[in-house]
Protein backbone atom coordinates (compact mmCIF):
# COMPACT_ATOMS: atom_id res chain seq x y z
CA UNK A 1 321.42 37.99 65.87
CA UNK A 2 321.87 36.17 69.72
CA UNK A 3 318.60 34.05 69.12
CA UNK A 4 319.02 33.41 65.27
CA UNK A 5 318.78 29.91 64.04
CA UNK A 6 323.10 29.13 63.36
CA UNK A 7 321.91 28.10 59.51
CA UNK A 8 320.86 31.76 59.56
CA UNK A 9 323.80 33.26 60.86
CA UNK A 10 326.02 31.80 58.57
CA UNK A 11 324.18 32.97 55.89
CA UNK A 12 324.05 36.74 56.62
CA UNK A 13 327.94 36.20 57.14
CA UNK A 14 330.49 38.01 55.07
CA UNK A 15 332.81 35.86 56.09
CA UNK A 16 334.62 33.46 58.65
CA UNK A 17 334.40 35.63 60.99
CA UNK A 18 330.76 35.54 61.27
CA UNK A 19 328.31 38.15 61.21
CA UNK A 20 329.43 41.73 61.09
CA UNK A 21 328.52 43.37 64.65
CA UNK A 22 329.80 46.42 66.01
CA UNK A 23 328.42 48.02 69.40
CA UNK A 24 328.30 51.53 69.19
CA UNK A 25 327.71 54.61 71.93
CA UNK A 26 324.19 56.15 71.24
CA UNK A 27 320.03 55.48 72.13
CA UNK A 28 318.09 57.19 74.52
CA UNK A 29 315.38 55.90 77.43
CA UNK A 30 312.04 55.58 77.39
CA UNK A 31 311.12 58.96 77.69
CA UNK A 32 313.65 60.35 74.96
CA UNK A 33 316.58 61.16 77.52
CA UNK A 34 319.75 60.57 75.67
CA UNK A 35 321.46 57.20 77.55
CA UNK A 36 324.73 57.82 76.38
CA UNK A 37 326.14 60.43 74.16
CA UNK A 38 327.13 59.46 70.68
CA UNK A 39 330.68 59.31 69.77
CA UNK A 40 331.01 60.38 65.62
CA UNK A 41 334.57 59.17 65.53
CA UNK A 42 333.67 55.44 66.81
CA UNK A 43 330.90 55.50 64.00
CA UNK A 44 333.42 56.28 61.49
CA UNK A 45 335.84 53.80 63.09
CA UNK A 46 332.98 51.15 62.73
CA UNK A 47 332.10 52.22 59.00
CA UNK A 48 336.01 51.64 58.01
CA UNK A 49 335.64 48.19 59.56
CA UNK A 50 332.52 47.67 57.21
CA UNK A 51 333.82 48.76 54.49
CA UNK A 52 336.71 46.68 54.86
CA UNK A 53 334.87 43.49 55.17
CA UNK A 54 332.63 44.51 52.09
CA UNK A 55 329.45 44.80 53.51
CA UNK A 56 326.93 46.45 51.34
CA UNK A 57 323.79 46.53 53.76
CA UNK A 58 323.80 47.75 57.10
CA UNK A 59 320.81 47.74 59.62
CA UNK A 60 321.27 50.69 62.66
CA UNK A 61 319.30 49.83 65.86
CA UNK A 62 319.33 51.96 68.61
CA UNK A 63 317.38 51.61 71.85
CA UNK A 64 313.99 53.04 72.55
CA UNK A 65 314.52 54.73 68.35
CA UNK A 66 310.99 54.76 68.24
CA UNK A 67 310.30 57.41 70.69
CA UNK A 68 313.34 59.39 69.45
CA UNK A 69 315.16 58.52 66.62
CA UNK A 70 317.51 61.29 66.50
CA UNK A 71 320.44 58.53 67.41
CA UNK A 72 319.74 56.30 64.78
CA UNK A 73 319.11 59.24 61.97
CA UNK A 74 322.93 60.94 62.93
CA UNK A 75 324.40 57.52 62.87
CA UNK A 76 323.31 56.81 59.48
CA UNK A 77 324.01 60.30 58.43
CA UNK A 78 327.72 59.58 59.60
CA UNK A 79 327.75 55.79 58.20
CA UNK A 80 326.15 56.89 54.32
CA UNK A 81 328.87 59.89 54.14
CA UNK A 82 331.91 57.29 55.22
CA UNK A 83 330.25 54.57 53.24
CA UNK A 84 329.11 56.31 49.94
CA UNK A 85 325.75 55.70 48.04
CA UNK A 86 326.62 51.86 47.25
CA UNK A 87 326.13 50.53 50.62
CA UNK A 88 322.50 50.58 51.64
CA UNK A 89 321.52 51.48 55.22
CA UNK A 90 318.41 50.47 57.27
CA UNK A 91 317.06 52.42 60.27
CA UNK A 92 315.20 50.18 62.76
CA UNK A 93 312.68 53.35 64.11
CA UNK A 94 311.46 52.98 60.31
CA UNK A 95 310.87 49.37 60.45
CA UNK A 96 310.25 48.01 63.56
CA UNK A 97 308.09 48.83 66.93
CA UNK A 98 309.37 49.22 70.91
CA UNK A 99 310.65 46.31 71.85
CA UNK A 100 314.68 46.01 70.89
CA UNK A 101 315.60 42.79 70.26
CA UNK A 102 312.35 42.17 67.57
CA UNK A 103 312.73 45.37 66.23
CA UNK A 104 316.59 44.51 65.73
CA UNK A 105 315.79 41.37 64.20
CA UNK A 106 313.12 42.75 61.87
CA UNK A 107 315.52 45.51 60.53
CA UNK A 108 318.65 42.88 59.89
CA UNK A 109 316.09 41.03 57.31
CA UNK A 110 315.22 44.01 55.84
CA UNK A 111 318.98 44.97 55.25
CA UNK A 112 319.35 41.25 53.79
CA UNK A 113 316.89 42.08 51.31
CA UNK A 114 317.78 45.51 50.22
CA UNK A 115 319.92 44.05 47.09
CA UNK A 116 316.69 41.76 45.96
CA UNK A 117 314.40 44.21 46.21
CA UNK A 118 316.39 46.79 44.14
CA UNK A 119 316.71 44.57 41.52
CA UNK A 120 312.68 43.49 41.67
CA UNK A 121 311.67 47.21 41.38
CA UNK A 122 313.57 47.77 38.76
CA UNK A 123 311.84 44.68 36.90
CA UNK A 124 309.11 45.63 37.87
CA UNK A 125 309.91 49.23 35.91
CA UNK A 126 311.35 47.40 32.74
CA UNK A 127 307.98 45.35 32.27
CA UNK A 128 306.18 48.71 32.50
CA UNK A 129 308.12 50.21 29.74
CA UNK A 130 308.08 47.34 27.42
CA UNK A 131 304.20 47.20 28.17
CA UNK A 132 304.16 50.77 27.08
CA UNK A 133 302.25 51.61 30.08
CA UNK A 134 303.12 55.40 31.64
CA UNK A 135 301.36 55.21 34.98
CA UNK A 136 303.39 55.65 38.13
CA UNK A 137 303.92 52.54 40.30
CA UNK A 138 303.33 51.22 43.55
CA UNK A 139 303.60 48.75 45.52
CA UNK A 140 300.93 47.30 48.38
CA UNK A 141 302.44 46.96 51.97
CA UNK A 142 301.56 44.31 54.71
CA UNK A 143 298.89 46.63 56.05
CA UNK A 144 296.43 46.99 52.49
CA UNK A 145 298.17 50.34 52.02
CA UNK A 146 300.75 51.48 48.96
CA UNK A 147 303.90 52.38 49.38
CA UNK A 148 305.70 54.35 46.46
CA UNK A 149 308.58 52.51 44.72
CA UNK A 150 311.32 54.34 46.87
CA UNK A 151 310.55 53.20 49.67
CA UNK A 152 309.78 49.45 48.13
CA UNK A 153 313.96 49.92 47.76
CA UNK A 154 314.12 50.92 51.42
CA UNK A 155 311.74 48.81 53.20
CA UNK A 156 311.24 45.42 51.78
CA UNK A 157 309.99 43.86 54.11
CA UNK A 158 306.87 45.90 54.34
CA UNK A 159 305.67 43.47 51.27
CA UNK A 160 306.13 40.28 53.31
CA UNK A 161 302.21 39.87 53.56
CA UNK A 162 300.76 41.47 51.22
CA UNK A 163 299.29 38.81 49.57
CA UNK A 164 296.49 37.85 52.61
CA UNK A 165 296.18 41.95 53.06
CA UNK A 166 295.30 42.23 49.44
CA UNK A 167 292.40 39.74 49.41
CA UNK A 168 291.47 40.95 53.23
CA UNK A 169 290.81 43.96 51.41
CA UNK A 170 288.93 42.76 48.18
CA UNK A 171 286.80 41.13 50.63
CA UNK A 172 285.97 44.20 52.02
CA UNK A 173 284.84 46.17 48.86
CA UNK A 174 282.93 42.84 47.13
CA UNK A 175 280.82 41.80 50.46
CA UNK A 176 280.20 45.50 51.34
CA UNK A 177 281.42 44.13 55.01
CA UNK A 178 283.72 46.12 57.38
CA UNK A 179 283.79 43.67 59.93
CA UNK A 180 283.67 39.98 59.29
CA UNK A 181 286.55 37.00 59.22
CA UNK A 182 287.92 36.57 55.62
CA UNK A 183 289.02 33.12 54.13
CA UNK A 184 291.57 33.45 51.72
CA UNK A 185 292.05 29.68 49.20
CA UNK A 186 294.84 29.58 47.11
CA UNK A 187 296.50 26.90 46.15
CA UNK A 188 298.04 25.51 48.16
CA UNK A 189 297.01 27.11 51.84
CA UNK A 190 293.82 28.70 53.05
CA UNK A 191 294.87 32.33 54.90
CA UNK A 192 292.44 33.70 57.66
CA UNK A 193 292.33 36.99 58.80
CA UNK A 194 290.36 39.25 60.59
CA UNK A 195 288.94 42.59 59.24
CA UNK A 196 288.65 45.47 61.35
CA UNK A 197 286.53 48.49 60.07
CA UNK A 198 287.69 47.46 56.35
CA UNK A 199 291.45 46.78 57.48
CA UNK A 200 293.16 43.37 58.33
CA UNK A 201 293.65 43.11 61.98
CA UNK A 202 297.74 43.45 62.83
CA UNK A 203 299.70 41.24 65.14
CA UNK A 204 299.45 42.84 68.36
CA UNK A 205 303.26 41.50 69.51
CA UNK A 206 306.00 39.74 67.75
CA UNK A 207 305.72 37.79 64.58
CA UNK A 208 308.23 34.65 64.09
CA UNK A 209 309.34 34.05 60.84
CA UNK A 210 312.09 31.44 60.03
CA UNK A 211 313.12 31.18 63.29
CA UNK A 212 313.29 34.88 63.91
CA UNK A 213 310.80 37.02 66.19
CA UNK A 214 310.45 40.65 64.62
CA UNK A 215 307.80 43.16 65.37
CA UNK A 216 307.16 44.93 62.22
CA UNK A 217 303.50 45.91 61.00
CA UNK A 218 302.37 42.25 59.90
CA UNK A 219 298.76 41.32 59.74
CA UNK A 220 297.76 39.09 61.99
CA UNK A 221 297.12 36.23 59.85
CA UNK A 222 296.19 31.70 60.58
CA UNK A 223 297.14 29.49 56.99
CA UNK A 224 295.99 26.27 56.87
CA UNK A 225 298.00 23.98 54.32
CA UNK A 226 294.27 23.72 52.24
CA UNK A 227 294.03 24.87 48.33
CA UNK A 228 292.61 24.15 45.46
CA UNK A 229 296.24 21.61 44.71
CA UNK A 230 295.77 19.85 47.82
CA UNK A 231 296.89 15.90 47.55
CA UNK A 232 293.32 14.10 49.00
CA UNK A 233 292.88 10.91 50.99
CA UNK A 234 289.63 9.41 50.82
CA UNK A 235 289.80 6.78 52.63
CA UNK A 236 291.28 9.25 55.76
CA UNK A 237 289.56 11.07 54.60
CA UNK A 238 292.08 13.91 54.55
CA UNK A 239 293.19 17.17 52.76
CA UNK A 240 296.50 18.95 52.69
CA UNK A 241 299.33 19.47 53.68
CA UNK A 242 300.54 18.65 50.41
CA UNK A 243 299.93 20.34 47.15
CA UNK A 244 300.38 19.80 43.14
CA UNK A 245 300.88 23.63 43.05
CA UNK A 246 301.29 25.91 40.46
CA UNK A 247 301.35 22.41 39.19
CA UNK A 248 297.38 21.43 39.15
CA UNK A 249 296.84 22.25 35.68
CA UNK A 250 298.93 19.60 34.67
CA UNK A 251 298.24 16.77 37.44
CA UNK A 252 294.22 17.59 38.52
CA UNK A 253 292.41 14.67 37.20
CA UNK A 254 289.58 17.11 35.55
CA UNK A 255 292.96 18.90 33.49
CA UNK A 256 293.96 15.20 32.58
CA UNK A 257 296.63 14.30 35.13
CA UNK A 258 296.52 11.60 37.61
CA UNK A 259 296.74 12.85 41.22
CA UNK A 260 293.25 13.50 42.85
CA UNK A 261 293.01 17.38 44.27
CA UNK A 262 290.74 19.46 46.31
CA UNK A 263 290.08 21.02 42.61
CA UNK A 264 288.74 17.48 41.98
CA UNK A 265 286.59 17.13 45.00
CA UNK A 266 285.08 20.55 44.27
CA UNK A 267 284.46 19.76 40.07
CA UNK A 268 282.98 15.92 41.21
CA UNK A 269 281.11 17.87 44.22
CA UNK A 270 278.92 20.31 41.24
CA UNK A 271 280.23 23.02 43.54
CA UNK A 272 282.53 24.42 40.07
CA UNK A 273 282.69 23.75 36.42
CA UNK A 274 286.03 23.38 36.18
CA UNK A 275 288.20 21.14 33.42
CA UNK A 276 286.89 17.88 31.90
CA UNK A 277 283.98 16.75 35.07
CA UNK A 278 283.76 13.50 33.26
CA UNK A 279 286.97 12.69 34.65
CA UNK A 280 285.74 12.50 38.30
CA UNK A 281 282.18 11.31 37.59
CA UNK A 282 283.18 7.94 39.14
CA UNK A 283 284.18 8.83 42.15
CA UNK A 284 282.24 7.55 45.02
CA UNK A 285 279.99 11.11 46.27
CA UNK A 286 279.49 9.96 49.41
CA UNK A 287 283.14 9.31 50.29
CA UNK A 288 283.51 13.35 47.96
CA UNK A 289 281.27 14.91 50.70
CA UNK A 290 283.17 13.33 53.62
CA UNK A 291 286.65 14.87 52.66
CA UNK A 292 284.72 18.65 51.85
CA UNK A 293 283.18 18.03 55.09
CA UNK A 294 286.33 17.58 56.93
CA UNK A 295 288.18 20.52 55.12
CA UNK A 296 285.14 22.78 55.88
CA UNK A 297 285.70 21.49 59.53
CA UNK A 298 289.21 21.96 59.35
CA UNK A 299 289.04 25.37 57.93
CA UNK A 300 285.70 26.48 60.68
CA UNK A 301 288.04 25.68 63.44
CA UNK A 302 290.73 27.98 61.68
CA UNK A 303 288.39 31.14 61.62
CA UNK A 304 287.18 29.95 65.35
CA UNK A 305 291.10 30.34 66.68
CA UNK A 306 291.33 33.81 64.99
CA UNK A 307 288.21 34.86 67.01
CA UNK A 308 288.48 37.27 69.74
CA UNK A 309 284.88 37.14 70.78
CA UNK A 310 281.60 34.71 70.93
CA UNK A 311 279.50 36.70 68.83
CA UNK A 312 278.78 35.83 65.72
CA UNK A 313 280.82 36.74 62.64
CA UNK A 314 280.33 36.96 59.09
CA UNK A 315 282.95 34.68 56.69
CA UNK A 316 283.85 36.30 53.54
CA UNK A 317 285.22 33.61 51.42
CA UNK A 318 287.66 34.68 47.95
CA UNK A 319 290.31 32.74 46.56
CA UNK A 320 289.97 30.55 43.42
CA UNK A 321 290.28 27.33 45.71
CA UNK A 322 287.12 29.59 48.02
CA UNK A 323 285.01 26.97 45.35
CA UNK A 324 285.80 24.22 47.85
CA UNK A 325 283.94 26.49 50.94
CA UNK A 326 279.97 25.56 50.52
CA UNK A 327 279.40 25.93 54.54
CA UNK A 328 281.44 26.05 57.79
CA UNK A 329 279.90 24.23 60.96
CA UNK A 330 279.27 27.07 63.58
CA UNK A 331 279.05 29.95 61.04
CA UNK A 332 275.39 30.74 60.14
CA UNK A 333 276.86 33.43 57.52
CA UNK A 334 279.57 32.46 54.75
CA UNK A 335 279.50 34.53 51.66
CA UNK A 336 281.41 34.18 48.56
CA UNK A 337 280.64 37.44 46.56
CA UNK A 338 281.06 37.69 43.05
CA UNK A 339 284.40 38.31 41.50
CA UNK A 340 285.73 36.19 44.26
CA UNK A 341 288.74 34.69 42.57
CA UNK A 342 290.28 37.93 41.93
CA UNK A 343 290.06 39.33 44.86
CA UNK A 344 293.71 39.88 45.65
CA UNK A 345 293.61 42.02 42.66
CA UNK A 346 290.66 44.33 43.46
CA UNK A 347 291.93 44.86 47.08
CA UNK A 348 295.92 45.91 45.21
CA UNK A 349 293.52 48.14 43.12
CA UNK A 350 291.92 49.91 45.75
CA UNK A 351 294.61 50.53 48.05
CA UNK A 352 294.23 53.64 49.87
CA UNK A 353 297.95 55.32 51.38
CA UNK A 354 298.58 54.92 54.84
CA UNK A 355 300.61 56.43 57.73
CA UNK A 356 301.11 55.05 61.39
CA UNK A 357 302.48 56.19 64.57
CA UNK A 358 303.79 54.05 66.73
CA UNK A 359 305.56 54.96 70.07
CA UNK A 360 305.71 55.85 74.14
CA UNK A 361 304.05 59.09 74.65
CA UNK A 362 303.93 60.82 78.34
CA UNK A 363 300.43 61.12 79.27
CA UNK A 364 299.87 63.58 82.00
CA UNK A 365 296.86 63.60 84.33
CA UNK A 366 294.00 64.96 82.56
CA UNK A 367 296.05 65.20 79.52
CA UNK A 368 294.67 61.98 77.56
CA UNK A 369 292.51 63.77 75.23
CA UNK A 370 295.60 66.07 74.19
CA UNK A 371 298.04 63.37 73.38
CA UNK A 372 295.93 61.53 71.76
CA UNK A 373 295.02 63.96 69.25
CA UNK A 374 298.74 64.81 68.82
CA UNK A 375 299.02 60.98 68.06
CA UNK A 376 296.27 61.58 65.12
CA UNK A 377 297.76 64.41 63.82
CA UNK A 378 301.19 62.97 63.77
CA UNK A 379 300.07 59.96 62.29
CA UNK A 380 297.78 62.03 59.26
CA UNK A 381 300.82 63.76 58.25
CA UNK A 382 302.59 60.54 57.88
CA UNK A 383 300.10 59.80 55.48
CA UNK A 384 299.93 62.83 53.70
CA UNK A 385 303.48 62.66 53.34
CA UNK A 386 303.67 59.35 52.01
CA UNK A 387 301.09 60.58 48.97
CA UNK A 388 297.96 60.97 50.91
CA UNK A 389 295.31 63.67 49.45
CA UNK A 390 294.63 66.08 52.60
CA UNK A 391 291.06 66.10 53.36
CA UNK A 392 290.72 62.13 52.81
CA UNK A 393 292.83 61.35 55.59
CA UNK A 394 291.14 59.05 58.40
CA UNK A 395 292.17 57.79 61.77
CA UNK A 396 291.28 53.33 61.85
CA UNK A 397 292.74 52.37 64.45
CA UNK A 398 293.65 53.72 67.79
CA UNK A 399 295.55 51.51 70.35
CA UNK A 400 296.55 52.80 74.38
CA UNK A 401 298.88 50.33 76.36
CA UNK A 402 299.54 52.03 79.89
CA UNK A 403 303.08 51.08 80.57
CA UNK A 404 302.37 50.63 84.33
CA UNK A 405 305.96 49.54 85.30
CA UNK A 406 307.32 52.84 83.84
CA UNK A 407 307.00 56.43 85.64
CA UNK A 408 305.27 59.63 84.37
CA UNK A 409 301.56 58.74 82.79
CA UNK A 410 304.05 56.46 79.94
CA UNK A 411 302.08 55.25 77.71
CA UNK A 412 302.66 53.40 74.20
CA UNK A 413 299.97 54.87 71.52
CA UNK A 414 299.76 53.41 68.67
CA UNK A 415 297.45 55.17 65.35
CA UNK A 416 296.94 54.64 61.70
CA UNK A 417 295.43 56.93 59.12
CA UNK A 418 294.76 56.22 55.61
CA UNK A 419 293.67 58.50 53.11
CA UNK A 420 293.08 58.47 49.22
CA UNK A 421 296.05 58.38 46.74
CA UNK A 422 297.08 61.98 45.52
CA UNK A 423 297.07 61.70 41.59
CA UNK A 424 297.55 65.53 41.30
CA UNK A 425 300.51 65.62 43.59
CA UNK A 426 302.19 62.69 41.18
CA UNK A 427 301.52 64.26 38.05
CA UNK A 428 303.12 68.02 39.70
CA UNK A 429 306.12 65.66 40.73
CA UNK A 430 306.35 64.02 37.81
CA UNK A 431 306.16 67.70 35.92
């Protein structure tokens, strides 16, 4: 935790004594060569020392565990059998990417959140049962994938953005587009995202959150502090930051409050029938159109930033605040399909199960072809382990980054397939 912010530090503290560190023998190079050897009696030395200070999460990084994680997989072997099954232990190669500090970073929130997202699951479970509903659970991941409720336990932090992912994904099955930018409108922000051949487009590099760079799968995602509760100016004329949140039922002039929203604008505007419209009839529609017009400017410029080329894109706009979206200057093509508000819901529904591979692979001269089918294949059984049905499993997305400043044809290959959930599997497992 060197580049934590101190509030932070203190936080994940047991004690006085600050966080609980220990620096242990172990990790390997880039190629897989062991760097030093690892010394079992210093691991159980460390997990006395844990257990003494009463940790109950523990996060194992080891360097270059993505390319072999055989280091990090021993040490926790060694840690749960000292530490016993109430202490909960998370492996970085499972979490994070190459690159040792993010990847560090992005495992040590995980192992903060291990506790919280035990007890989550398992309230998730108890509403299940008292809805009387039998079906086996999942949960959706930051890439539009499910994960199984396990690993929900293990990884937490695999849900961080699932919200955006979900409606990237709706988007995708209502508009019948593959490739287009999506506008997500709560309440209180607007989240845009890219889609890639049906998926959200990930964060190429590191992804700051609190303070705190990680690297984990995160989709590469621009909010905008826009919703359907946004506080409105009209003599700015301005929109946002702030919002009336969950709130706007209460304080939206068309429910009977008395704070004027973006709901408002949108109701006085004809653009939805929402509450009492009799309520905002009186409000000047000249000076109406000149605060949509800036938050369709505001939110055009958004989807502009997350562009990566000139060509024109379709906008796919979903959300229930998506009512406040008419046009966007410089975008010929803005749809807002039906079912639009539920959205996040539809793309949770249709969740396909994913597996990724993510790591530096030699490439030999004339040997491309080779390893990058073994990346594929790798990356298919992932997902077939993870509850993929074999023979729906398909490679989207394939990404080469020649390491030039390393020897040997090193090169980092990255690959996700995604295949259909295997019902029959759960029901034999369940048997």
């Amino acid at each position: 935790m060197v580049d934590w912010p101190g509030r932070l530090r203190a936080a994940l503290s047991p004690d006085a004594d600050g966080p609980a560190v220990h620096l242990c023998h172990g990790g390997h190079e880039y190629d897989g060569r062991p760097l030093s050897d690892l010394d079992e009696d210093e691991l159980r030395a460390t997990a006395a020392a844990i257990a003494a200070r009463g940790v109950r999460s523990v996060a194992v990084s080891a360097v270059f565990s993505p390319v072999s994680a055989d280091a990090e997989r021993r040490a926790g072997e060694i840690l749960a059998a000292e530490l016993g099954p109430d202490v909960h232990l998370s492996l970085s190669h499972e979490i994070g990417r190459v690159g040792l500090l993010p990847r560090e970073n992005a495992t040590i929130v995980n192992a903060a959140l291990r506790d919280l997202a035990v007890r989550i699951v398992a309230a998730f479970g108890r509403a299940l049962d008292e809805a009387g509903i039998g079906a086996p659970l999942f949960l959706s991941q930051n890439d539009g994938t499910l994960m199984d409720v396990e690993r929900a336990r293990e990884q937490p932090i695999a849900t961080f953005a699932s919200g955006p992912t979900n409606s990237m994904r709706g988007a995708a099955y209502l508009s019948g587009l593959a490739d287009c930018a999506v506008v997500d409108v709560g309440g209180t922000t607007a989240d845009v995202g890219i889609l890639t051949g049906g998926f959200p487009r990930e964060a190429s590099g590191e992804a700051e959150m609190g303070g705190v760079r990680t690297n984990f799968r995160i989709p590469d995602v621009l909010s905008l502090g826009i919703g359907g509760g946004s506080l409105v100016d009209l003599d700015a004329p301005s929109v946002g930051p702030r919002s009336v949140g969950y709130r706007l039922t209460e304080r939206a002039l068309v429910f009977g409050g008395d704070t004027l929203t973006a709901t408002d604008l949108a109701v006085a505007a004809g653009r939805a029938e929402i509450g009492d419209p009799s309520r905002v009839a009186r409000l000047d529609r000249a000076r109406v159109e000149a605060a949509l017009a800036h938050t369709a400017g505001r939110i055009a410029e958004t989807v502009d930033r997350m562009r990566t080329s000139p060509e024109p894109i379709p906008v796919v706009a979903v959300g229930g605040g998506s009512v406040l979206i008419d046009a966007l200057p410089g975008f010929a093509d803005v749809r807002r399909p039906g079912h639009y508000a539920v959205a996040n819901a539809i793309g949770a529904a249709i969740a396909q199960v994913g597996g990724e591979v993510d790591r530096v692979f030699q490439v030999p001269p004339g040997r491309r072809d080779a390893v990058l089918d073994e990346a594929k294949a790798e990356a298919a059984a992932h997902a077939e382990r993870a509850g993929a049905r074999p023979g729906t499993v398909d490679v989207v997305d394939v990404e080469e980054v020649p390491l030039a400043y390393l020897p040997g044809g090193a090169t980092r290959i990255r690959v996700k397939a995604v295949g259909d959930l295997d019902l029959n599997r759960l029901e034999n497992d369940r048997a």
